[in-house]
C-alpha atoms as a PDB file:
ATOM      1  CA  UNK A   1     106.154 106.464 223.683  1.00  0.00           C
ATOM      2  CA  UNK A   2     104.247 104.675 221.017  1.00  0.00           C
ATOM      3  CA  UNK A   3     101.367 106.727 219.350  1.00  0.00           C
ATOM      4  CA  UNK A   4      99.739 103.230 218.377  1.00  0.00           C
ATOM      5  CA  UNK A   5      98.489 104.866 214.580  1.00  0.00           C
ATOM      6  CA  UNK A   6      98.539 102.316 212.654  1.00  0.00           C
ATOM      7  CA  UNK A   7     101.029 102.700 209.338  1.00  0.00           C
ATOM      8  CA  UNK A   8      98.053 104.135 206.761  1.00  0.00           C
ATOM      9  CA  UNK A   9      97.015 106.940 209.553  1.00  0.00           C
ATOM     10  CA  UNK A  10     100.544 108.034 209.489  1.00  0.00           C
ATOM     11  CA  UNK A  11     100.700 107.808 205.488  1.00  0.00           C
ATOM     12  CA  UNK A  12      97.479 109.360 206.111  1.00  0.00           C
ATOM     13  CA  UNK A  13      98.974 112.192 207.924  1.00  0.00           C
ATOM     14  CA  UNK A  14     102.198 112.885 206.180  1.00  0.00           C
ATOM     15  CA  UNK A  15     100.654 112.936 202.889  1.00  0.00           C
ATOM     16  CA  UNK A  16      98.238 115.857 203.890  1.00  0.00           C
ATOM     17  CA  UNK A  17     100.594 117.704 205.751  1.00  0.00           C
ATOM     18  CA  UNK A  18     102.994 117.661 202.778  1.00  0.00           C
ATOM     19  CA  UNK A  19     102.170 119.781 199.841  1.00  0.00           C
ATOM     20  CA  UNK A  20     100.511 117.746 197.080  1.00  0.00           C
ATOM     21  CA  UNK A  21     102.497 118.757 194.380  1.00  0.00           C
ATOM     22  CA  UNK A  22     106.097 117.947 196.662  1.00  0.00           C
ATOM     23  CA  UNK A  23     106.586 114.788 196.690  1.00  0.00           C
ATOM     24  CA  UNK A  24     109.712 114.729 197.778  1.00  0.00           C
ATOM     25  CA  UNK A  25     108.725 116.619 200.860  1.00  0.00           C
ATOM     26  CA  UNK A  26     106.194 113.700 201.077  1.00  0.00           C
ATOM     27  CA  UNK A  27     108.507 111.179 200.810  1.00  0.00           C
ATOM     28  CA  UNK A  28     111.143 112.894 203.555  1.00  0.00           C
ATOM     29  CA  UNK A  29     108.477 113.213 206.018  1.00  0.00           C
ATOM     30  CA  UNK A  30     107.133 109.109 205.756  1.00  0.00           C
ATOM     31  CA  UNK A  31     110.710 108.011 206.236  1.00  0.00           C
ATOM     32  CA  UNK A  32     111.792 110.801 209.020  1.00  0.00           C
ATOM     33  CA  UNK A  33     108.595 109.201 211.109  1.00  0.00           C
ATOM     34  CA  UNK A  34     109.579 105.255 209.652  1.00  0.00           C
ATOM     35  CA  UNK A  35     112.852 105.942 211.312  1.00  0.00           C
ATOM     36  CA  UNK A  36     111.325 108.104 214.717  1.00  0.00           C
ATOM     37  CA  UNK A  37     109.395 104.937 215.531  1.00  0.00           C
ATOM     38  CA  UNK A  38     111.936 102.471 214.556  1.00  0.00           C
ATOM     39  CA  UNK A  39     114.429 104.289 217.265  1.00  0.00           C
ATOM     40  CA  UNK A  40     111.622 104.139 219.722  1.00  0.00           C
ATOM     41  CA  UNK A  41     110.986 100.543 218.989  1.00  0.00           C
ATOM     42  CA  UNK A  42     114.512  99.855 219.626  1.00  0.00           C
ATOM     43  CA  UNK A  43     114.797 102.003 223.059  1.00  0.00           C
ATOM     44  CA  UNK A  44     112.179 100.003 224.587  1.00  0.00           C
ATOM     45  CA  UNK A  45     114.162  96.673 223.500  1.00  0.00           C
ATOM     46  CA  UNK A  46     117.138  98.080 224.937  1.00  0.00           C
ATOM     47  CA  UNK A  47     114.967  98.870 228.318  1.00  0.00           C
ATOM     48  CA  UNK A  48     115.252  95.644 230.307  1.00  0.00           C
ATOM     49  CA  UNK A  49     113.053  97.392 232.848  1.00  0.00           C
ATOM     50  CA  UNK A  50     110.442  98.004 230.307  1.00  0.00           C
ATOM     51  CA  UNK A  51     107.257  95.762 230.378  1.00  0.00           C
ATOM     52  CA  UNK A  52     107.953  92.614 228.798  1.00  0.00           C
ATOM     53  CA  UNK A  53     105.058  93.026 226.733  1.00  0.00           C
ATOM     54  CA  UNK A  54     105.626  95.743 225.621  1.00  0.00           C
ATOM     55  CA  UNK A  55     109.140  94.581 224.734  1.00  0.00           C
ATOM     56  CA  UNK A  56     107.569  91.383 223.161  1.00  0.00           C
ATOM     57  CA  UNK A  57     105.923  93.848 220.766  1.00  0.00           C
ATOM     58  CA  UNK A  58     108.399  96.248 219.797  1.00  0.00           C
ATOM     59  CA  UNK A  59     110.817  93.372 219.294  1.00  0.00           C
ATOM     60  CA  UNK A  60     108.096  92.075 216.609  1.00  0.00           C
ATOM     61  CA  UNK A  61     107.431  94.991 214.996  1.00  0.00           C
ATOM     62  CA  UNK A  62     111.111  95.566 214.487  1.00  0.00           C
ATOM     63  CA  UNK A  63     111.284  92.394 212.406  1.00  0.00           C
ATOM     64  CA  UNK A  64     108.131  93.395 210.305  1.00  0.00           C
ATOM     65  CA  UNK A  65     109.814  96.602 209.713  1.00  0.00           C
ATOM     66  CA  UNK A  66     113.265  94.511 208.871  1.00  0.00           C
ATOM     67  CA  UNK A  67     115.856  97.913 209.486  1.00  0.00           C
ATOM     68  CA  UNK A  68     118.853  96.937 209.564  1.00  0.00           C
ATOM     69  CA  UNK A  69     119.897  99.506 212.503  1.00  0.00           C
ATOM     70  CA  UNK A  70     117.809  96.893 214.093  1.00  0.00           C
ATOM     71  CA  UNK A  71     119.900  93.440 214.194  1.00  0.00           C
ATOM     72  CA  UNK A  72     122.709  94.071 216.667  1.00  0.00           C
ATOM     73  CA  UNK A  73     119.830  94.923 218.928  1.00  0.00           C
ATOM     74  CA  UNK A  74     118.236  91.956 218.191  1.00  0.00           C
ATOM     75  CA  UNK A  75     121.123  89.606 218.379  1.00  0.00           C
ATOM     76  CA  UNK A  76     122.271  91.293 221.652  1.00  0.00           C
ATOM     77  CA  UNK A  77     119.063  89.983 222.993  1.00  0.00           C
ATOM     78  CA  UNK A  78     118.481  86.587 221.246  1.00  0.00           C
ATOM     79  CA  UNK A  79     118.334  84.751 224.620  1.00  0.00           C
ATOM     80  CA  UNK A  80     115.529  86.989 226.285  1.00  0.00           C
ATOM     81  CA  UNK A  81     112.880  84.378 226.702  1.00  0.00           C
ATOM     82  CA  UNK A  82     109.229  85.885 226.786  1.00  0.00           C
ATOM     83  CA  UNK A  83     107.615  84.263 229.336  1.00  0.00           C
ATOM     84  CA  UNK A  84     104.114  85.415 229.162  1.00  0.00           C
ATOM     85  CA  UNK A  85     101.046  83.928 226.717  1.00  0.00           C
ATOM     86  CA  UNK A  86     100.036  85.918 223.290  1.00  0.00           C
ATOM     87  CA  UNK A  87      98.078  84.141 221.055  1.00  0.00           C
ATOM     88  CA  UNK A  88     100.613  83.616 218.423  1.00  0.00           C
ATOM     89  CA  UNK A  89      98.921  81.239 216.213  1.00  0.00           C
ATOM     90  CA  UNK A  90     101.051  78.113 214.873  1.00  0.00           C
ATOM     91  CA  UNK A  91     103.555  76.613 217.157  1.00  0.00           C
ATOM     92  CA  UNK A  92     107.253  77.400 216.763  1.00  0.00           C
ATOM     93  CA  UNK A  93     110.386  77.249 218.238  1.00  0.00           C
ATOM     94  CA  UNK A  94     110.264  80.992 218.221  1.00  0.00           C
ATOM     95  CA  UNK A  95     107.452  81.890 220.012  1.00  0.00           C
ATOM     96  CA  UNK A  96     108.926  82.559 223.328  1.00  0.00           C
ATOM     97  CA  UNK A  97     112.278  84.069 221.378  1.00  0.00           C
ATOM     98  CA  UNK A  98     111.025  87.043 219.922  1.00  0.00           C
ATOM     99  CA  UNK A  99     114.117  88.019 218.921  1.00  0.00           C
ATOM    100  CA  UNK A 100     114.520  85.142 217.183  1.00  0.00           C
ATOM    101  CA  UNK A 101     111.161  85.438 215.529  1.00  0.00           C
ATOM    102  CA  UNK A 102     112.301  89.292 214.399  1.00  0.00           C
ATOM    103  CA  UNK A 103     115.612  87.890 213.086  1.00  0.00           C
ATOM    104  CA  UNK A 104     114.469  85.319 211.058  1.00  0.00           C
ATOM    105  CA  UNK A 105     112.057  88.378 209.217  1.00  0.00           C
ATOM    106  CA  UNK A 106     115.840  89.034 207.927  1.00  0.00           C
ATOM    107  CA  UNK A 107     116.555  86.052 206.372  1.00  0.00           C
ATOM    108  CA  UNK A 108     120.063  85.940 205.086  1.00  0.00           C
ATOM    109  CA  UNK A 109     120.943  89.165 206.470  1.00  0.00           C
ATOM    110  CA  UNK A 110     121.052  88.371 209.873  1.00  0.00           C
ATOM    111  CA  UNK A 111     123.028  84.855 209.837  1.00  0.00           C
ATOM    112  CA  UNK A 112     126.545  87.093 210.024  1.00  0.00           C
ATOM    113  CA  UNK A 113     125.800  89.217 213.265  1.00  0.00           C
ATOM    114  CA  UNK A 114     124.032  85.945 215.115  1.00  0.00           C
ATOM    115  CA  UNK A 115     127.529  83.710 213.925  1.00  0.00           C
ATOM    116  CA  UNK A 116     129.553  86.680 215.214  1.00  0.00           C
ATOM    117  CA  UNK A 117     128.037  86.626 218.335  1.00  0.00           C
ATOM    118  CA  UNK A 118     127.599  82.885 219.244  1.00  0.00           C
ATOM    119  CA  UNK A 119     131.614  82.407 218.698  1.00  0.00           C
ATOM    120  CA  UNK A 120     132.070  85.115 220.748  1.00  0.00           C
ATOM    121  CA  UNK A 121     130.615  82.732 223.828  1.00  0.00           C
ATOM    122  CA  UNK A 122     132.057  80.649 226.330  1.00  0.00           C
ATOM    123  CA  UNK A 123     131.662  77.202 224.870  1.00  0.00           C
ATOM    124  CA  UNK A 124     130.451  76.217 228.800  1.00  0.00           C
ATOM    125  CA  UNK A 125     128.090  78.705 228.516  1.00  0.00           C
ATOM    126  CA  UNK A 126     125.831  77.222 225.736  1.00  0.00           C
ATOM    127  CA  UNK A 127     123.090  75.213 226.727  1.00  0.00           C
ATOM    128  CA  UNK A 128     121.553  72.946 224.686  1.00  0.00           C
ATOM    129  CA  UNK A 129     118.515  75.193 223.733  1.00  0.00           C
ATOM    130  CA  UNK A 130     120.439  77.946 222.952  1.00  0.00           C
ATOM    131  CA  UNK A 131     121.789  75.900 220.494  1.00  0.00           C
ATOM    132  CA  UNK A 132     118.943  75.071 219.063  1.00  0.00           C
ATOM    133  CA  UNK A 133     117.173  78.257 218.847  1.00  0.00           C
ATOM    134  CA  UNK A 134     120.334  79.309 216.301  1.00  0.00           C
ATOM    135  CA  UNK A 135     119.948  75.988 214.604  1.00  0.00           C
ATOM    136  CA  UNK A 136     116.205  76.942 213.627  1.00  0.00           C
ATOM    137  CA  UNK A 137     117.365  80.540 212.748  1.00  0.00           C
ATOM    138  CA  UNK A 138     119.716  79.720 210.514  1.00  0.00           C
ATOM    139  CA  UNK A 139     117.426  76.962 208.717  1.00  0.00           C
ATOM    140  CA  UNK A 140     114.993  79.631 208.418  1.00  0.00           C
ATOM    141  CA  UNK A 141     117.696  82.267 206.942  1.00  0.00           C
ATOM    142  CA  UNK A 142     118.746  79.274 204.554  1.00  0.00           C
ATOM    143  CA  UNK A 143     116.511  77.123 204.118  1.00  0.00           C
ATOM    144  CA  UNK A 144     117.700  73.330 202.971  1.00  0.00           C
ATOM    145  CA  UNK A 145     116.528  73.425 199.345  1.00  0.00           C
ATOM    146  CA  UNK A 146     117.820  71.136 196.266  1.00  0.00           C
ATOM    147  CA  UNK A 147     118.125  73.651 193.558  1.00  0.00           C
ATOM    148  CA  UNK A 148     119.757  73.802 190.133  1.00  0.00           C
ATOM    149  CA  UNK A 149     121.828  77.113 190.834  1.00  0.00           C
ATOM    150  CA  UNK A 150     122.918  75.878 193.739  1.00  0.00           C
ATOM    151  CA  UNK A 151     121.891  78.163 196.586  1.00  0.00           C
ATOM    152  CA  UNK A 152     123.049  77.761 200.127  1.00  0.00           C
ATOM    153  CA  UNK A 153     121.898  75.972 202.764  1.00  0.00           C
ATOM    154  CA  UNK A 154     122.874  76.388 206.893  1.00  0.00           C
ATOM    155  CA  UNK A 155     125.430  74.015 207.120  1.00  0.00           C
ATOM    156  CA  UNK A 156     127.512  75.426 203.813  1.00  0.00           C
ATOM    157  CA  UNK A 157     127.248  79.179 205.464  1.00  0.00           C
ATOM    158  CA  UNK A 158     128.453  77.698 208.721  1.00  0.00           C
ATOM    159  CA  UNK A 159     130.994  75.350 207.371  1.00  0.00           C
ATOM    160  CA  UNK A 160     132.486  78.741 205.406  1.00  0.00           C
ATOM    161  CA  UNK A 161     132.663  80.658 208.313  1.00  0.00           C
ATOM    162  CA  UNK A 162     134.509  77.803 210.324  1.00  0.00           C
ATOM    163  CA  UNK A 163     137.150  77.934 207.094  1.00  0.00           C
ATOM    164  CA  UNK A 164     137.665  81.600 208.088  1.00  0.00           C
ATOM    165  CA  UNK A 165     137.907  81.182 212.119  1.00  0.00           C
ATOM    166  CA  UNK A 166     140.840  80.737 214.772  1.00  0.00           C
ATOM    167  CA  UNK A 167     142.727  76.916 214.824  1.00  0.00           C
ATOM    168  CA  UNK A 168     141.137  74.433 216.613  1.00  0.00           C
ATOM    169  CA  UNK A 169     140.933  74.503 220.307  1.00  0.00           C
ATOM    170  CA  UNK A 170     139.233  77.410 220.772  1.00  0.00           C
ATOM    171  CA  UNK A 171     135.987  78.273 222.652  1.00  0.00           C
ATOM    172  CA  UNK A 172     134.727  79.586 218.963  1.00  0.00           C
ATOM    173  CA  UNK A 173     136.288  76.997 216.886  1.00  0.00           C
ATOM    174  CA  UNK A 174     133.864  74.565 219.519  1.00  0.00           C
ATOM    175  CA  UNK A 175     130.981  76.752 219.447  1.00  0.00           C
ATOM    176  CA  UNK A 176     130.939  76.277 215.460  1.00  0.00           C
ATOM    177  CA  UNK A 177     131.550  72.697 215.592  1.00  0.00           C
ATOM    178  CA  UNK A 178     128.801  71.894 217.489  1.00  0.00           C
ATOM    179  CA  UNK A 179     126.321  74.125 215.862  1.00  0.00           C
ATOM    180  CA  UNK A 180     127.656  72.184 212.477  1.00  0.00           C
ATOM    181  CA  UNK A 181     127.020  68.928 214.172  1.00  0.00           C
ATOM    182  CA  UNK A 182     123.252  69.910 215.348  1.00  0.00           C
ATOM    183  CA  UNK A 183     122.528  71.087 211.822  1.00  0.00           C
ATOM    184  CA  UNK A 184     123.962  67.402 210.233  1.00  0.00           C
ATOM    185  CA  UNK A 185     121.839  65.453 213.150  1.00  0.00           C
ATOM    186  CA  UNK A 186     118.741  67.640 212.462  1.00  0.00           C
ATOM    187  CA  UNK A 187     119.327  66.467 208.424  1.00  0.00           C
ATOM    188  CA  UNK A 188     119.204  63.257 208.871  1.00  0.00           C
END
């Protein structure tokens, strides 16, 4: 389970229990317990019969620790809807998607594996809030900016991966065409 130090304790710790002139062994010892609690973090996602707080929390503090080892775990559970009240702050489209909050800590990086997986659904099976919920995730990943070198935006990255997809009339080929038209009407 979680010890609950907080990241400086366990700097804290590992720097004292290393010698001071090894740094190396320093080093080694900070990431072996940066990736012990990042596999714990991810167990309890993967727990469906864990508390949903304590899901809601380990799902955040995957995306401040932004793993990678962590986004197919977070994609797989985009959809989980926290139903319970934290004081988040500001309101967002993410705050009962945790995983989507997590993800978007990503940026670019996760815009791939969440693609991947929404072609992969039954076009019947999207509602229309699942669709949104990608929508904002990929305008967070790639944001809509006008800049001289040209950087991308959501609808270029999803219009790139519909030029590499199956013909038309395909459950994905319709998953990406309406998540291209939701991104155009949100533009406007």
């Amino acid at each position: 389970m979680y010890s609950g130090k907080a990241s400086a304790e366990l700097i804290e710790e590992a720097l004292q229990s290393a010698n001071a002139f090894d740094r190396n062994s320093a080093m080694q010892e900070l990431e072996w317990r940066r990736r012990e609690e990042i596999d714990k973090l991810i167990k309890r996602v993967k727990d469906k019969d864990a508390p949903p707080l304590s899901r809601y929390f380990a799902v955040r503090l995957l995306g401040l620790y932004r793993d990678r080892r962590a986004i197919p775990i977070l994609v797989e559970n985009l959809d989980w809807k926290y139903k319970g009240d934290v004081a988040i702050g500001a309101i967002s489209v993410f705050n009962s998607y945790p995983c989507a909050a997590a993800l978007a800590q990503f940026y670019t990086e996760c815009a791939g594996p969440v693609l991947g997986e929404f072609v992969g659904l039954r076009k019947d099976s999207i509602s229309d809030e699942m669709l949104i919920l990608r929508v904002h995730l990929l305008e967070t990943a790639y944001p809509n900016r006008v800049e001289p070198w040209g950087t991308d935006d959501a609808m270029s990255v999803v219009e790139r991966y519909m030029d590499r997809m199956a013909p038309e009339g395909t459950d994905a080929r319709a998953n990406m065409v309406r998540l291209l038209e939701k991104l155009k009407e949100r533009r406007r």
